[in-house]
Protein backbone atom coordinates (compact mmCIF):
# COMPACT_ATOMS: atom_id res chain seq x y z
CA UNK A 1 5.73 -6.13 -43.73
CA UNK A 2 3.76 -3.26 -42.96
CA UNK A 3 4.50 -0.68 -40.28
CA UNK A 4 3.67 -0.63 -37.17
CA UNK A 5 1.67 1.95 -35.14
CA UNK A 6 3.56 4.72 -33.64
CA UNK A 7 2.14 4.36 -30.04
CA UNK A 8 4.19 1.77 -27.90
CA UNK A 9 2.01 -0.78 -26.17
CA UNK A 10 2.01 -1.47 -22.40
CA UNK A 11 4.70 -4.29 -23.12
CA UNK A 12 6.64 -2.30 -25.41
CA UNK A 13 6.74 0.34 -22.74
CA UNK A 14 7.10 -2.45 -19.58
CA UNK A 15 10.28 -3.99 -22.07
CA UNK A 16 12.15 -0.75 -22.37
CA UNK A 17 11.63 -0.24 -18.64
CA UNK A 18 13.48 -2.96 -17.87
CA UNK A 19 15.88 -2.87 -20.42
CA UNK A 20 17.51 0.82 -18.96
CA UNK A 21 16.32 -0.17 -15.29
CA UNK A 22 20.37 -0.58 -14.72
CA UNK A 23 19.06 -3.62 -12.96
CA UNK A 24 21.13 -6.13 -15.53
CA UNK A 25 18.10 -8.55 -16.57
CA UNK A 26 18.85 -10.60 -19.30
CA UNK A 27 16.86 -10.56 -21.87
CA UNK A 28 15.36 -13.83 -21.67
CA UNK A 29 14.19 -12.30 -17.97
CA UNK A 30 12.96 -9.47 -19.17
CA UNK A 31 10.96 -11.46 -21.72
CA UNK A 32 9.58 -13.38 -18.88
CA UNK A 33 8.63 -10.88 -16.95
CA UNK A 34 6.79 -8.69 -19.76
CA UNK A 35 5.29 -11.96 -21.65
CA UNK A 36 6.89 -11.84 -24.34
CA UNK A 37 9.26 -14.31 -26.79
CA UNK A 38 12.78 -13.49 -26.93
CA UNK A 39 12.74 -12.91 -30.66
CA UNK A 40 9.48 -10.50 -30.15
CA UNK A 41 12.09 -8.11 -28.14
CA UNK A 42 15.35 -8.74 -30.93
CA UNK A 43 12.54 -7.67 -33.22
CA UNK A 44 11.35 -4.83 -31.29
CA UNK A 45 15.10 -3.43 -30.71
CA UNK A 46 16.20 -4.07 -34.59
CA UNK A 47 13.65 -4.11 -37.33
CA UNK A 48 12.83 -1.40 -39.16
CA UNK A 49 8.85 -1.54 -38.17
CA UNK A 50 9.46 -0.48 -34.95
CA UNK A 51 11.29 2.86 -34.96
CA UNK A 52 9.14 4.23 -32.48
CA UNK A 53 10.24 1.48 -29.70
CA UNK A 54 14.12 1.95 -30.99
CA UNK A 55 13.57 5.81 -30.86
CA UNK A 56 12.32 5.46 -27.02
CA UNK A 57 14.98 2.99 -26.44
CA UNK A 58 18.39 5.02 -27.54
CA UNK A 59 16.67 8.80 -25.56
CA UNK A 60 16.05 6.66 -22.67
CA UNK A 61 19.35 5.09 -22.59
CA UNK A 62 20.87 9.26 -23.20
CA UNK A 63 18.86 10.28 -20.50
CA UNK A 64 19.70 7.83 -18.14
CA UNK A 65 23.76 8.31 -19.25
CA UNK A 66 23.02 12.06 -18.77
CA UNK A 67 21.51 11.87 -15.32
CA UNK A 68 24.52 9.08 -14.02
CA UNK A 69 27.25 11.99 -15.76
CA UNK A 70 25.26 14.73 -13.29
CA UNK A 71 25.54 12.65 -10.35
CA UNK A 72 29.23 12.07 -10.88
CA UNK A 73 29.77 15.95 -11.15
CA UNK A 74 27.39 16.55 -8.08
């Protein structure tokens, strides 16, 4: 399979809103919502042709961690 492009599409980018929203969607929901099959998103989050969407995914997910570990300190 060939790789994908390195820019995220608006669903890509709507799915990994969702996902760290902290809003607890499952994932069939958030599939819903964006349009999208369930095994689109499994593919998104684990194949190696989208490193870009996994890449956004896991500093998202740090940020968000990091911001909730400054709030606890504040």
């Amino acid at each position: 399979m060939a790789k994908k492009s390195d820019a995220l599409t608006p669903k890509q980018r709507h799915a990994l809103e969702l996902l760290i929203s902290g809003k607890g969607m499952l994932y069939k929901d958030i599939c819903a919502e964006v349009g999208i099959n369930p095994s689109t998103l499994y593919e998104w989050r684990t194949s190696h042709d989208y490193p870009r969407f996994q890449e956004e995914y896991e500093r998202l997910k740090q940020e968000q961690w990091l911001a909730t570990v400054e709030t606890a300190r504040a």
